[in-house]
Protein backbone atom coordinates (compact mmCIF):
# COMPACT_ATOMS: atom_id res chain seq x y z
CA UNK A 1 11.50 79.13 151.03
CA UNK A 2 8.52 80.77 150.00
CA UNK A 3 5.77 77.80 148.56
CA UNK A 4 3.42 78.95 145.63
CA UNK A 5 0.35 77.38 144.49
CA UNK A 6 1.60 74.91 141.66
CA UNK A 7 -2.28 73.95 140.53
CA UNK A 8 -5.92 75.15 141.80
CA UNK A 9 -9.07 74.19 139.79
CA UNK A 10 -11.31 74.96 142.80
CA UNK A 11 -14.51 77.31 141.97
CA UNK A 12 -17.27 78.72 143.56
CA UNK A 13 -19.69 77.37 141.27
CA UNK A 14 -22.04 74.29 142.00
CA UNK A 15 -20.53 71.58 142.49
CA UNK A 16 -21.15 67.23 141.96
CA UNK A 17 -20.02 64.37 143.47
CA UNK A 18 -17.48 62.22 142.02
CA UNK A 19 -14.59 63.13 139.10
CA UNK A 20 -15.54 62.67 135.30
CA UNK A 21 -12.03 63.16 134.84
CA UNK A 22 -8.95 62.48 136.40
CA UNK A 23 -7.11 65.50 138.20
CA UNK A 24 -3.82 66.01 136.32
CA UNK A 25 -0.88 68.51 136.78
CA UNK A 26 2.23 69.32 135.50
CA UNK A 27 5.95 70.72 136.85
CA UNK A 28 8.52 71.80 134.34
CA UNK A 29 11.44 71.13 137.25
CA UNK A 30 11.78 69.07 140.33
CA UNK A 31 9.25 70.74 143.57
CA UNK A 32 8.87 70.12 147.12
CA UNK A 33 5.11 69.81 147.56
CA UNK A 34 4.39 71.34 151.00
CA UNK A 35 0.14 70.91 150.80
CA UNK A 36 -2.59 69.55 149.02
CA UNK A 37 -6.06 70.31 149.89
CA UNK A 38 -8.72 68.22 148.31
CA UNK A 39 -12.45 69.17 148.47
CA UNK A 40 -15.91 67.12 149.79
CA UNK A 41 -18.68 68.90 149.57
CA UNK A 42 -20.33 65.66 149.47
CA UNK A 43 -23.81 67.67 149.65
CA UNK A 44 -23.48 69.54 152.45
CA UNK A 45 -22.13 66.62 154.77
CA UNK A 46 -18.55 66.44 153.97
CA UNK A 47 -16.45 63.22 154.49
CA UNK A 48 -14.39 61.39 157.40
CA UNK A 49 -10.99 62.15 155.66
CA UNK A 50 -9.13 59.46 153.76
CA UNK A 51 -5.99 59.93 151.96
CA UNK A 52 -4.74 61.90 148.97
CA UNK A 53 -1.31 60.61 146.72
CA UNK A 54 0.32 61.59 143.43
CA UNK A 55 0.82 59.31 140.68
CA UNK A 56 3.56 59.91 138.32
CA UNK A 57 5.13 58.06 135.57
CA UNK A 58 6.93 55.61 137.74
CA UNK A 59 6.29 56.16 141.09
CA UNK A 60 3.53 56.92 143.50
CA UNK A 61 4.20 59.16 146.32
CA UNK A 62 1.83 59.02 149.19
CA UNK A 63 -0.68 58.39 150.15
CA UNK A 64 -1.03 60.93 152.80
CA UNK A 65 -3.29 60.61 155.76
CA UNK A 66 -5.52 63.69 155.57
CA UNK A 67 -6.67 66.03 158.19
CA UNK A 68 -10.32 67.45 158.16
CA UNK A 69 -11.04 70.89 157.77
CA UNK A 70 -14.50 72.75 158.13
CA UNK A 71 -15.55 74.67 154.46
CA UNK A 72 -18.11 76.74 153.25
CA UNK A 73 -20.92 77.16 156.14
CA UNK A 74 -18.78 75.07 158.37
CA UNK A 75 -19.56 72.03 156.90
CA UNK A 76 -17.24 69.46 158.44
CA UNK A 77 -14.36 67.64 157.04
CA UNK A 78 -15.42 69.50 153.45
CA UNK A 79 -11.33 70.07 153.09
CA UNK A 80 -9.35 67.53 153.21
CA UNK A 81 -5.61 68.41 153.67
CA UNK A 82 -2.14 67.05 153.72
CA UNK A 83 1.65 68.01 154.11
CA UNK A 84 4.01 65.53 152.33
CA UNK A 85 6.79 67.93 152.42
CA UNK A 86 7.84 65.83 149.56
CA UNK A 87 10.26 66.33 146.39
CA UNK A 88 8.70 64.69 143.18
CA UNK A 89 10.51 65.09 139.71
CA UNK A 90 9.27 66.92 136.60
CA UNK A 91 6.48 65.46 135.06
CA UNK A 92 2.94 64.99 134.95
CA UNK A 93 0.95 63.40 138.39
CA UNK A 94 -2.15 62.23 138.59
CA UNK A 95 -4.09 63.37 142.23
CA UNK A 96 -5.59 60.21 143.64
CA UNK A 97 -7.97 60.58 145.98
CA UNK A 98 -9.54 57.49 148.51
CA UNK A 99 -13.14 58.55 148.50
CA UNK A 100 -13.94 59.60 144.79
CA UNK A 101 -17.27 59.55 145.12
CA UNK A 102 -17.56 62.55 147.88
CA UNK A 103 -14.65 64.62 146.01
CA UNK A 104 -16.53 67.54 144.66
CA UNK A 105 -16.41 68.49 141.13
CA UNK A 106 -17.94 71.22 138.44
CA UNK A 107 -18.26 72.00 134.73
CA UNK A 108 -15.46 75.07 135.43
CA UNK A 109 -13.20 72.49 136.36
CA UNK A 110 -14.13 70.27 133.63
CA UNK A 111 -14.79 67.68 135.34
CA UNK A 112 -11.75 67.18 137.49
CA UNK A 113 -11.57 66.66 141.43
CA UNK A 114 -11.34 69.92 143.34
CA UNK A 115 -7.59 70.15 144.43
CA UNK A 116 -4.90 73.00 145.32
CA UNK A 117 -1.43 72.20 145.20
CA UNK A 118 1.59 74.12 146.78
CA UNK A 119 5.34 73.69 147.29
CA UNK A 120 8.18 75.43 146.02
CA UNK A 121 10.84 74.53 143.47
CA UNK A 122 13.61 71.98 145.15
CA UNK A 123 16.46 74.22 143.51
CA UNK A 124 15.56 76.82 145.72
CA UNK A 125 15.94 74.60 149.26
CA UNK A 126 14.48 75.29 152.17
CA UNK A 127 16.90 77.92 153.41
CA UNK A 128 20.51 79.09 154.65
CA UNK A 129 22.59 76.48 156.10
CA UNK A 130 26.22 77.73 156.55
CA UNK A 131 27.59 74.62 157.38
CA UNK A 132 27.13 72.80 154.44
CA UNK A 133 25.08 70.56 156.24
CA UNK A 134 22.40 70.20 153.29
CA UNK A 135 19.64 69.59 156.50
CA UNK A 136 16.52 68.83 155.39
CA UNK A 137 13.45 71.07 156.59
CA UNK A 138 9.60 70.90 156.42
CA UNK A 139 7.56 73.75 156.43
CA UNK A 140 4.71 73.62 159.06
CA UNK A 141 2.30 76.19 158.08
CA UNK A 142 0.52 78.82 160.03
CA UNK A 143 -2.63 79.08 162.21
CA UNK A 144 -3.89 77.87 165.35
CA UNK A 145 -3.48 74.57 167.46
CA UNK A 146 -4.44 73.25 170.59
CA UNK A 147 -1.27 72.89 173.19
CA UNK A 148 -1.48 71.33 176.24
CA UNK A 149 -3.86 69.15 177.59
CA UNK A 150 -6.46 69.46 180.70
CA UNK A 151 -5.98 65.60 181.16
CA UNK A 152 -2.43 65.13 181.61
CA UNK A 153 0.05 66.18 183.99
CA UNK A 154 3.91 67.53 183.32
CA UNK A 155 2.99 70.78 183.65
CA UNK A 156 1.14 70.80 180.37
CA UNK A 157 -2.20 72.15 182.28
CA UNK A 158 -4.39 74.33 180.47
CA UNK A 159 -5.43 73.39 177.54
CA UNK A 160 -4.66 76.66 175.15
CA UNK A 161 -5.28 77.65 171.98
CA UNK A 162 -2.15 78.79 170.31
CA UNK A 163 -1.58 81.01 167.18
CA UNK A 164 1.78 80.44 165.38
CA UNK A 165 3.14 82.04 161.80
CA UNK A 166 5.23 79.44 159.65
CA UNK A 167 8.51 78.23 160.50
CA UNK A 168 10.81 75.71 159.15
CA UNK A 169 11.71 72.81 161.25
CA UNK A 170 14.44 70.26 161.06
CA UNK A 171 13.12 66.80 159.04
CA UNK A 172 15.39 64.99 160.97
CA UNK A 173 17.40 64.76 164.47
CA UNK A 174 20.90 66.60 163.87
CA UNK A 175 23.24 63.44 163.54
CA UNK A 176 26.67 62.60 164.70
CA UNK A 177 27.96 63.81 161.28
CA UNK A 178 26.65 66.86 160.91
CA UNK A 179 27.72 68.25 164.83
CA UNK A 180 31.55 66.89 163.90
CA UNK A 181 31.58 69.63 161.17
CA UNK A 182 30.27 72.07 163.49
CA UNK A 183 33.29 71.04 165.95
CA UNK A 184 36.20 70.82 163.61
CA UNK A 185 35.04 74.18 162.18
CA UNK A 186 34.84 76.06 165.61
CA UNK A 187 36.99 74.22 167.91
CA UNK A 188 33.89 73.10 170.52
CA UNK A 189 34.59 70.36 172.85
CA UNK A 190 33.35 66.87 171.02
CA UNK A 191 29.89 65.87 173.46
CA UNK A 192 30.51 64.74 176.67
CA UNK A 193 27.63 64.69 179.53
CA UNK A 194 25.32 62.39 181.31
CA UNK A 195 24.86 58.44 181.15
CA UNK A 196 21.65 56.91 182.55
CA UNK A 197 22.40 54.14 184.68
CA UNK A 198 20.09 51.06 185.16
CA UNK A 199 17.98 52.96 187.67
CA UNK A 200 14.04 53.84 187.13
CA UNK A 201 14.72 57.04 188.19
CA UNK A 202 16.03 59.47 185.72
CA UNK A 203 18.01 61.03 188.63
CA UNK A 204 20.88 59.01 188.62
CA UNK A 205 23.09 59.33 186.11
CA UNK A 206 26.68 58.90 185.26
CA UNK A 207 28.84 62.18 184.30
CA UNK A 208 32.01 61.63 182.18
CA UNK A 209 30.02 59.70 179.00
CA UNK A 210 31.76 60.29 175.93
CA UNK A 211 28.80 59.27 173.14
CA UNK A 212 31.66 59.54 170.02
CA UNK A 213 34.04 56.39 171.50
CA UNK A 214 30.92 54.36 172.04
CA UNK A 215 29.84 52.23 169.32
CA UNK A 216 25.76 52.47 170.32
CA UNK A 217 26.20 56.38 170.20
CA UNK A 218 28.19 56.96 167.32
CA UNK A 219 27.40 55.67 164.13
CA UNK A 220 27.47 58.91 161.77
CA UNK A 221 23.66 58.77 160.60
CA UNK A 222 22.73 58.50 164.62
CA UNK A 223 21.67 61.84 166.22
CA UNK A 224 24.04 63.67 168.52
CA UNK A 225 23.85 63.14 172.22
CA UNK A 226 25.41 64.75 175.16
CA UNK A 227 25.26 68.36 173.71
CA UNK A 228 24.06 70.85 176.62
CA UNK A 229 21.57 73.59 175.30
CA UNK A 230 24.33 75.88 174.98
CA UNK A 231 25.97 73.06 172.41
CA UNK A 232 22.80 73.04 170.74
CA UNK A 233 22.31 76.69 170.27
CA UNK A 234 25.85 77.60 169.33
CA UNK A 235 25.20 74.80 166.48
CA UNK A 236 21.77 76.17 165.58
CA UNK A 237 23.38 79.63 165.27
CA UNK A 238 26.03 78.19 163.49
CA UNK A 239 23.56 76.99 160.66
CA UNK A 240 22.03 80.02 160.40
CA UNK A 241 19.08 78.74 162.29
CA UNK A 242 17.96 78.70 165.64
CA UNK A 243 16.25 75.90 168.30
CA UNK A 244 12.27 76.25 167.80
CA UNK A 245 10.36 77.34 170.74
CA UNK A 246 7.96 74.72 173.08
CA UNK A 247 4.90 75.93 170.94
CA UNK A 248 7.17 74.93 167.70
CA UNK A 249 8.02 71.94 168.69
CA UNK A 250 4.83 70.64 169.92
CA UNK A 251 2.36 71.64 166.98
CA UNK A 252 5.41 70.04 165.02
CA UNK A 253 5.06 66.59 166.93
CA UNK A 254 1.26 67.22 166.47
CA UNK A 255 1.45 67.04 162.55
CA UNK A 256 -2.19 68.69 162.04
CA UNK A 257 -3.82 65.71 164.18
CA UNK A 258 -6.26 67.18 166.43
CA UNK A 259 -6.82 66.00 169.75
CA UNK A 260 -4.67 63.03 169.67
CA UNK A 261 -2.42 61.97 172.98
CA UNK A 262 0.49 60.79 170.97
CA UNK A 263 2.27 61.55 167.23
CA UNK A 264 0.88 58.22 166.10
CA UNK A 265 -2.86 58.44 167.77
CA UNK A 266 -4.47 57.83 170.67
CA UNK A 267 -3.75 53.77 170.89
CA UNK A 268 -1.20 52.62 173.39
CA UNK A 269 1.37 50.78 173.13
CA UNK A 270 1.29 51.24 169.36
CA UNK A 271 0.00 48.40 166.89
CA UNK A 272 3.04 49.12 164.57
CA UNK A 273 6.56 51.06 165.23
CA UNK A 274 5.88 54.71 165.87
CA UNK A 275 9.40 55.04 167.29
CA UNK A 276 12.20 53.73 169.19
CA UNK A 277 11.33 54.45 172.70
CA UNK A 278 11.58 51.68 175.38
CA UNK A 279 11.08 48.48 174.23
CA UNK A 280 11.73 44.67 174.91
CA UNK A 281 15.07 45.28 173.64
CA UNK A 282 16.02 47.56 176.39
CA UNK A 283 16.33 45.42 178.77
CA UNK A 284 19.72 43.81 177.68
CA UNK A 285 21.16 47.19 178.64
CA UNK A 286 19.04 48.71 181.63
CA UNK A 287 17.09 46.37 183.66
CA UNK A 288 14.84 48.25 186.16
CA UNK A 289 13.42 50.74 183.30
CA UNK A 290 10.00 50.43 182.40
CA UNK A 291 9.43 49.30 179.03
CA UNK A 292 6.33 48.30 176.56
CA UNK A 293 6.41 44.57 177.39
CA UNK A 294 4.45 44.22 173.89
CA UNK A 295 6.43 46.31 171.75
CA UNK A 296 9.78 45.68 169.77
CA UNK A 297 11.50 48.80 167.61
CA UNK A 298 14.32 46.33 167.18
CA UNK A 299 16.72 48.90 168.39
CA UNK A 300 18.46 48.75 171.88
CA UNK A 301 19.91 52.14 172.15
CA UNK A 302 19.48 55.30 169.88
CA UNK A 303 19.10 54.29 166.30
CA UNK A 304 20.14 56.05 162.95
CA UNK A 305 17.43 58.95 161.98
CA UNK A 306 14.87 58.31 160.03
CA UNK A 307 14.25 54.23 160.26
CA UNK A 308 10.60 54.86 161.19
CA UNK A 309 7.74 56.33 159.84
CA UNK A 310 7.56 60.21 159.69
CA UNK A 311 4.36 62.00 161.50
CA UNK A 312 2.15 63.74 159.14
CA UNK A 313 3.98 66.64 158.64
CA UNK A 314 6.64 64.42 157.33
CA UNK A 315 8.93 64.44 160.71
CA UNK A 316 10.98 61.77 161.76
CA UNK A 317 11.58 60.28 164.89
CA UNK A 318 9.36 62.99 166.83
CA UNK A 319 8.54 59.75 168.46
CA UNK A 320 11.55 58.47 170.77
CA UNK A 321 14.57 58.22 169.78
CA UNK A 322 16.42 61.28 171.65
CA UNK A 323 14.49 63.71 173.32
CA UNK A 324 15.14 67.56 172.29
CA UNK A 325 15.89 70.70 173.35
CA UNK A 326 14.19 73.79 172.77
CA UNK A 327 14.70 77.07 173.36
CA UNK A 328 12.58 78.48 175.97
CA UNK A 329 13.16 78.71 179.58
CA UNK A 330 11.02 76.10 181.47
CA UNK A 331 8.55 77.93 183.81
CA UNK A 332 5.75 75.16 185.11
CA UNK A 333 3.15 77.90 185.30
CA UNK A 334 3.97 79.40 182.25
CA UNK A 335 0.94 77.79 179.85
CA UNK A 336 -1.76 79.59 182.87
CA UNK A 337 -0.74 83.21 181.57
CA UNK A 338 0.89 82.22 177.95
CA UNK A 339 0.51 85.07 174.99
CA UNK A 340 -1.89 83.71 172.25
CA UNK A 341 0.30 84.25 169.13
CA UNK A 342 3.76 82.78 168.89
CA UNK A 343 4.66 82.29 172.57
CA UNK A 344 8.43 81.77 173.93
CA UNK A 345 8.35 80.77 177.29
CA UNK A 346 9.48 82.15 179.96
CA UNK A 347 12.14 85.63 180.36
CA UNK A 348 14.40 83.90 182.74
CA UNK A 349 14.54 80.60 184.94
CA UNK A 350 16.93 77.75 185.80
CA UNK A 351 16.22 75.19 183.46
CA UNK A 352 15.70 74.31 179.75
CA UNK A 353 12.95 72.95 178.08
CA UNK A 354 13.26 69.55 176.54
CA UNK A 355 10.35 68.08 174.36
CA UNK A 356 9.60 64.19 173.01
CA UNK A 357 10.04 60.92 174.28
CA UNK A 358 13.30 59.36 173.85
CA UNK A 359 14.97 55.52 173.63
CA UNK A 360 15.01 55.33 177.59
CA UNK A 361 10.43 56.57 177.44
CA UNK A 362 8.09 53.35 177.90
CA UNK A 363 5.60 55.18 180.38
CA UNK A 364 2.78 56.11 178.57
CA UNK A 365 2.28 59.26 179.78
CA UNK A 366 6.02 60.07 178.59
CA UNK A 367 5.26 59.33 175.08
CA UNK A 368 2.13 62.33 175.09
CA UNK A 369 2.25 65.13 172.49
CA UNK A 370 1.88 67.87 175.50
CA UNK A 371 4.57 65.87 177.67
CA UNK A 372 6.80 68.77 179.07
CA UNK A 373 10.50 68.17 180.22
CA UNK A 374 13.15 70.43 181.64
CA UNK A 375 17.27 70.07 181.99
CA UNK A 376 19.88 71.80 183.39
CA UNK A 377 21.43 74.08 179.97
CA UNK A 378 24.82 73.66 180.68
CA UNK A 379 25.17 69.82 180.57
CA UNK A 380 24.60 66.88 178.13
CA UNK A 381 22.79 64.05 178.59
CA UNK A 382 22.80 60.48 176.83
CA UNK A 383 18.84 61.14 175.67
CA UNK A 384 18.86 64.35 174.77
CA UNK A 385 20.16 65.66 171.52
CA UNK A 386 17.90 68.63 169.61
CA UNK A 387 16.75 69.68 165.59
CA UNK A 388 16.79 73.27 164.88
CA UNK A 389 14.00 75.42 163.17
CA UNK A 390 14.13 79.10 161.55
CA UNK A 391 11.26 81.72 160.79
CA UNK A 392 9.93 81.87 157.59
């Protein structure tokens, strides 16, 4: 769906420190807020971003961790800017900001904080979904981002700069529920691939795992396992949508942080629960695996979507849980001659590429943003499922 700007009061006039006024706005119908950009001139120095929220009648939504942006003569951090990707009712909502006294303000704007508001009315969704599926997507908006990393290994060498236009992208991890309709509507086989085995090695596995007659695997909330890439396509198509790309999926899990190792940060293990990925819990059911000897997710095996905190573009789960498909063909040299603007991996190759951690992930380096993975298409493993995305 196409976002609009819902409320600007930004000028190019001089501009003060600190609100006289609070920022207020009004929607006549409910609205998915996609962005808010706040301003700090702050004098030419900007500010270390904060967080921006919306305070309604009865409810607060936020606050949202903002990411800095450079503004007028590349002054640092002037814009602050965050994507809640959030429905709020009608009514009026009050823009709180965490550092009033940097958030630039002017006589044109009568006072009120600089802010710029976008989304799009909720009536209008987020796009076609065939199925009747009702998923939820985000909108991750368009420019550049950093993939890859010169200080980590799977394949993820160089660092590149990467230009992407706006695409859609699953909220959450297509669940157990949602793949049934797909097969009672088409006839496909019910998922059937892979078991990991209480090995360190991700090598040995166990074919003949059925994830639907096992009660860890299939609750109807949990996400699908033990679709191949050809499962997961055929669904996406299904929907109307389609698997997004490496590039996709990576400045997805990024959610606008810049520089950072992991979706949460750069602190490992985590101080709270980022995800379910391989915890203290995991060894009641595989032994040998390494696991975060300080960290407990409280969930053994995969857990329903969205029972941890989204990223900052309002993902869940791009932290553990399953790992995903995506729809490029892996190539290991690919990021050393990869097109600038909206790359899709390789033309042809053996293997699939898989992106994110997953319930089975306590290595640290198998938890990073730029980790790269790669599966066989045609099977279905027990921490893989997938989320689909579609162009804008």
């Amino acid at each position: 769906q196409e976002a609009e700007v819902i409320f600007e009061n930004g000028n190019i006039g001089g501009v003060y420190n600190r609100p006289t006024k609070d920022t207020v706005f009004t929607v006549n119908e409910p609205y998915v807020i996609t962005e808010i950009v706040n301003y700090h001139w702050n004098n030419g120095n900007g500010a270390t971003p904060g967080t921006i929220a919306l305070k309604g009648a009865n409810k607060t939504y936020g606050p949202w961790k903002a990411s800095g942006k450079p503004g007028q003569g590349g002054v640092p951090n002037a814009y602050w800017v965050v994507y809640p990707n959030e429905t709020i009712p009608a009514g009026t909502y009050t823009v709180i900001d965490s550092d009033p006294n940097t958030w630039s303000q002017n006589f044109e704007s009568n006072g009120e904080g600089f802010t710029k508001i976008t989304g799009y009315p909720a009536s209008k969704g987020t796009g076609t979904d065939t199925s009747g599926n009702d998923a939820k997507m985000v909108l991750i908006p368009a420019g550049e981002f950093i993939m890859g990393s010169d200080n980590e290994d799977y394949d993820a060498r160089p660092a590149h700069t990467v230009y992407l236009d706006a695409f859609y992208i699953d909220m959450y991890e297509v669940t157990n529920a949602q793949y049934r309709k797909f097969v009672q509507a088409t006839g496909r086989k019910e998922p059937e691939g892979y078991k990991i085995t209480d090995n360190e090695s991700l090598d040995y596995k166990e074919w003949g795992f059925k994830p639907w007659s096992d009660l860890n695997f299939n609750a109807p909330d949990m996400p699908v396992v033990c679709v191949s890439w050809e499962d997961a396509s055929a669904y996406a198509k299904w929907v109307g949508k389609r698997l997004p790309t490496e590039a996709e999926w990576e400045k997805a899990s990024r959610g606008g942080l810049i520089g950072q190792k992991y979706p949460w940060g750069n602190d490992f293990p985590p101080t709270s629960k980022v995800g379910n990925i391989a915890d203290i819990n995991l060894r009641k059911a595989l032994n040998t695996f390494t696991i975060i000897e300080q960290y407990n997710d409280g969930w053994t095996y995969i857990a329903p979507v969205g029972k941890f905190i989204p990223n900052k573009y309002g993902l869940y789960d791009i932290c553990g849980n399953v790992s995903e498909w995506c729809s490029d063909w892996y190539d290991e040299n690919y990021y050393s001659n990869s097109p600038k603007q909206n790359p899709k991996g390789a033309t042809s190759g053996i293997e699939r590429s898989v992106r994110g951690s997953s319930w089975v992930f306590g290595e640290s380096d198998m938890l990073y943003n730029s980790m790269r993975g790669y599966l066989e298409p045609q099977y279905g493993y027990n921490f893989v499922g997938f989320r689909c995305a579609k162009s804008k």
